[in-house]
C-alpha atoms as a PDB file:
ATOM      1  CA  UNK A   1      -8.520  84.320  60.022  1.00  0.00           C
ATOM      2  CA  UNK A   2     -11.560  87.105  59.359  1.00  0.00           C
ATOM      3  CA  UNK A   3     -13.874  85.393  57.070  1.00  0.00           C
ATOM      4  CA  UNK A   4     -15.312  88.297  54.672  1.00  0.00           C
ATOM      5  CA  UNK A   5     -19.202  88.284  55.602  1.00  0.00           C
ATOM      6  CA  UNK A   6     -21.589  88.185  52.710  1.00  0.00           C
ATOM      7  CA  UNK A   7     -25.336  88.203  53.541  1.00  0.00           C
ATOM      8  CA  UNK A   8     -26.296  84.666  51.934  1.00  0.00           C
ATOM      9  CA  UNK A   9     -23.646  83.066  53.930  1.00  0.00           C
ATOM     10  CA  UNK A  10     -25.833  83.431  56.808  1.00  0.00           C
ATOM     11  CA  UNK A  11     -28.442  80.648  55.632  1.00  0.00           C
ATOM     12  CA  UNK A  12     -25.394  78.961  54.074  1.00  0.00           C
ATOM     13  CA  UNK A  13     -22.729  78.612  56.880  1.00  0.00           C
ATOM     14  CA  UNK A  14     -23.778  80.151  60.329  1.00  0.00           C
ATOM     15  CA  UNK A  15     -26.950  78.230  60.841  1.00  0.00           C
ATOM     16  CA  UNK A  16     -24.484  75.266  60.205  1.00  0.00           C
ATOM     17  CA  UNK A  17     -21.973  76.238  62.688  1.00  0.00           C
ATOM     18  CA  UNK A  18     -21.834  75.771  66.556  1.00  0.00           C
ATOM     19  CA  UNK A  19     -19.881  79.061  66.961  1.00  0.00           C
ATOM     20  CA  UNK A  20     -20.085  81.909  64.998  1.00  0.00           C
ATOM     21  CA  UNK A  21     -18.483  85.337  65.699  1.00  0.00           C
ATOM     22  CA  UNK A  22     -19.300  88.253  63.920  1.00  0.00           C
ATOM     23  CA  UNK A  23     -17.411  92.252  63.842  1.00  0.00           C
ATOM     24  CA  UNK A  24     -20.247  93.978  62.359  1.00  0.00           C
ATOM     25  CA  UNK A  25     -18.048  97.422  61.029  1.00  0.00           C
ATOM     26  CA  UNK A  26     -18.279  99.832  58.957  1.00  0.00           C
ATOM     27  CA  UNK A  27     -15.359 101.041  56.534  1.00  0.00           C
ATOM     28  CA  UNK A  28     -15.677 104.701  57.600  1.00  0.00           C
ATOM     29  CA  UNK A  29     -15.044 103.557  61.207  1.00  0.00           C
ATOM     30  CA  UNK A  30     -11.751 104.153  62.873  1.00  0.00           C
ATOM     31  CA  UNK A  31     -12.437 102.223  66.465  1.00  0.00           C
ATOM     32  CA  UNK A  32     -13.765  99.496  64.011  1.00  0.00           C
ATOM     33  CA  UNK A  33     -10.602  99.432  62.418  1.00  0.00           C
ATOM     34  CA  UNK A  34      -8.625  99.141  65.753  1.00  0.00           C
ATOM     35  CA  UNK A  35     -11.285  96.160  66.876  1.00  0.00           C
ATOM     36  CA  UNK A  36     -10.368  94.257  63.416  1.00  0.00           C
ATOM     37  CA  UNK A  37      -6.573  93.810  64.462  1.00  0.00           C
ATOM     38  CA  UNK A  38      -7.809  92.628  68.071  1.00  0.00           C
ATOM     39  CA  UNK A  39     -10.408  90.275  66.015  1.00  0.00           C
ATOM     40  CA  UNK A  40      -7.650  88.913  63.341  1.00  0.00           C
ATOM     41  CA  UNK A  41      -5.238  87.852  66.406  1.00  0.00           C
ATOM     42  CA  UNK A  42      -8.110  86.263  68.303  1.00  0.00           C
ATOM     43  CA  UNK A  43      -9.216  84.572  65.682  1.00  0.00           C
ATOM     44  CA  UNK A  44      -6.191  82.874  65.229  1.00  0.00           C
ATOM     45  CA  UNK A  45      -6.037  82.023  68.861  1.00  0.00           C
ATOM     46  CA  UNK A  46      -9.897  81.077  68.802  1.00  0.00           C
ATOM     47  CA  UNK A  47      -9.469  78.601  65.703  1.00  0.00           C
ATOM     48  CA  UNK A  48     -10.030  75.566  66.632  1.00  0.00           C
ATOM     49  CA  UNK A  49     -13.447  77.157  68.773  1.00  0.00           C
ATOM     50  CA  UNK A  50     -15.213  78.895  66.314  1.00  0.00           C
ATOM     51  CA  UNK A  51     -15.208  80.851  62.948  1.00  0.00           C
ATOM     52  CA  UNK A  52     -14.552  84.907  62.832  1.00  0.00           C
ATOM     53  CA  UNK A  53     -16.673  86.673  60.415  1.00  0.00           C
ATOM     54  CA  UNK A  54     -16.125  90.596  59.494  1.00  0.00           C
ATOM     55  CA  UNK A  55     -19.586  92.027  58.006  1.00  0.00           C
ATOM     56  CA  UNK A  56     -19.942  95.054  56.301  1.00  0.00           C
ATOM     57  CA  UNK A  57     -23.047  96.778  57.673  1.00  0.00           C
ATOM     58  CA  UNK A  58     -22.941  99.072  54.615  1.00  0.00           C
ATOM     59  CA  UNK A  59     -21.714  96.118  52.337  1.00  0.00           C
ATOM     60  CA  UNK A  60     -21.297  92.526  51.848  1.00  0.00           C
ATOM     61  CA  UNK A  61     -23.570  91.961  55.150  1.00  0.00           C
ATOM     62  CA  UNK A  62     -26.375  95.067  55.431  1.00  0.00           C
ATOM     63  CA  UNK A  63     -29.361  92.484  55.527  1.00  0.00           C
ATOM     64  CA  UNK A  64     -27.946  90.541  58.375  1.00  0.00           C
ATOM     65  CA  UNK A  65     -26.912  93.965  60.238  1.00  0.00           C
ATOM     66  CA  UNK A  66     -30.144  94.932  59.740  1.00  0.00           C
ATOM     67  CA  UNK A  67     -32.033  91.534  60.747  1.00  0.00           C
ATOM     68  CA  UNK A  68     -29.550  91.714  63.894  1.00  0.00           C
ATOM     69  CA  UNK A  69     -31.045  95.358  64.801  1.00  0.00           C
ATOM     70  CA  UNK A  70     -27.442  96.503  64.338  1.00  0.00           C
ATOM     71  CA  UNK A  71     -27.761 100.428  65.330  1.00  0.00           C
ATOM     72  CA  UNK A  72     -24.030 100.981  65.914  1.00  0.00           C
ATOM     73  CA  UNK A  73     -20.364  99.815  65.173  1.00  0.00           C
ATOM     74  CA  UNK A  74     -17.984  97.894  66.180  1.00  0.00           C
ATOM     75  CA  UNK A  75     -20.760  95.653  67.336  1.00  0.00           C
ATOM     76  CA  UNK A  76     -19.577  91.575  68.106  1.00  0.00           C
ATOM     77  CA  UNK A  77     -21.943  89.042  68.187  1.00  0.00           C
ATOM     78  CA  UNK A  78     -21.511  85.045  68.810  1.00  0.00           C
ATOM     79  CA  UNK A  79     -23.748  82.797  67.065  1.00  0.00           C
ATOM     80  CA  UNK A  80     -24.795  79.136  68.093  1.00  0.00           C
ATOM     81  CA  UNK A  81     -26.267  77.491  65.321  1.00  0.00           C
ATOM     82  CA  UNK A  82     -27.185  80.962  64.038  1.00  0.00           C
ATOM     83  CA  UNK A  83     -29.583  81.910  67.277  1.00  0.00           C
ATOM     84  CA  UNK A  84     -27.628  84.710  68.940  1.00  0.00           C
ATOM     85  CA  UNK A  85     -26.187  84.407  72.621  1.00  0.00           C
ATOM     86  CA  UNK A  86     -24.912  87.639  73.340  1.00  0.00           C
ATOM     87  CA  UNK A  87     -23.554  90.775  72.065  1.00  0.00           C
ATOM     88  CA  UNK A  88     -21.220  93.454  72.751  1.00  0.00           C
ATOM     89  CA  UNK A  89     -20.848  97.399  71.476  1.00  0.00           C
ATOM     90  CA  UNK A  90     -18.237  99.758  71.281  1.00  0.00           C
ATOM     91  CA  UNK A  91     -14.687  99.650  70.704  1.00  0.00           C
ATOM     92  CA  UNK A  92     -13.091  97.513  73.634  1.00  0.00           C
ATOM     93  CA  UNK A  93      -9.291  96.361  74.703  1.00  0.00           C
ATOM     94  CA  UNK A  94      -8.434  92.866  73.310  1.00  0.00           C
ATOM     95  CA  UNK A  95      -8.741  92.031  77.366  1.00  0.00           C
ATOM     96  CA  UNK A  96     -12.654  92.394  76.829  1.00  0.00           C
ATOM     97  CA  UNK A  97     -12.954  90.911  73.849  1.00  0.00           C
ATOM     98  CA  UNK A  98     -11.190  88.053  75.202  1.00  0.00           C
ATOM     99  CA  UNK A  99     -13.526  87.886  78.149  1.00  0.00           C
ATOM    100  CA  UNK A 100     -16.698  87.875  76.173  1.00  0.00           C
ATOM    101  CA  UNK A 101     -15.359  84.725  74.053  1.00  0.00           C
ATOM    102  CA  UNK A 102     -14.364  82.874  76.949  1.00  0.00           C
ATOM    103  CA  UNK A 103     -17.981  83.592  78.404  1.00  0.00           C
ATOM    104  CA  UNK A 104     -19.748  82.336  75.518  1.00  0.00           C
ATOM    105  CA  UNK A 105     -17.480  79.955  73.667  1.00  0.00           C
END
């Protein structure tokens, strides 16, 4: 499941959790749109590895976007702990996405 991202669940939750991953979007976004469906399966597949978080840069999450130097969506980032470990941009296949969770989860 996609966990709606509010800002104040950053201090909250993800500085709680070993794995956090984040989908950083914007509603105006059609490749972000097309990364959500990829990010609802794996997160599903991913559940018993981490929590999947879908943040609003314009919304719900534009402090943490912000604070994360966010300058472009669809943007993924894992968490540990709520330090970041690595990031990817753009609008990828589900094969990539995959790739970069099994690298960092």
């Amino acid at each position: 499941m996609l966990i709606d991202f509010k800002d104040e669940d950053f201090e909250n939750k993800i500085k709680n959790e070993d794995v956090s991953i984040f989908q950083y979007s914007a509603s105006w976004c059609s490749p972000c749109k097309g990364v959500r469906v990829i990010m609802e399966k794996l997160s599903e597949e991913y559940k018993d590895r981490a929590n999947f978080y879908y943040a609003d840069v314009e919304e719900g999450g534009i402090n943490t976007a912000s604070a994360a130097g966010i300058r472009g969506v669809p943007t993924m980032i894992i968490y540990k702990k709520g330090v970041e470990v690595d990031r990817l941009v753009g609008g990828v296949p589900e094969s990539n996405l995959k790739e970069f969770l099994e690298k960092n989860i």
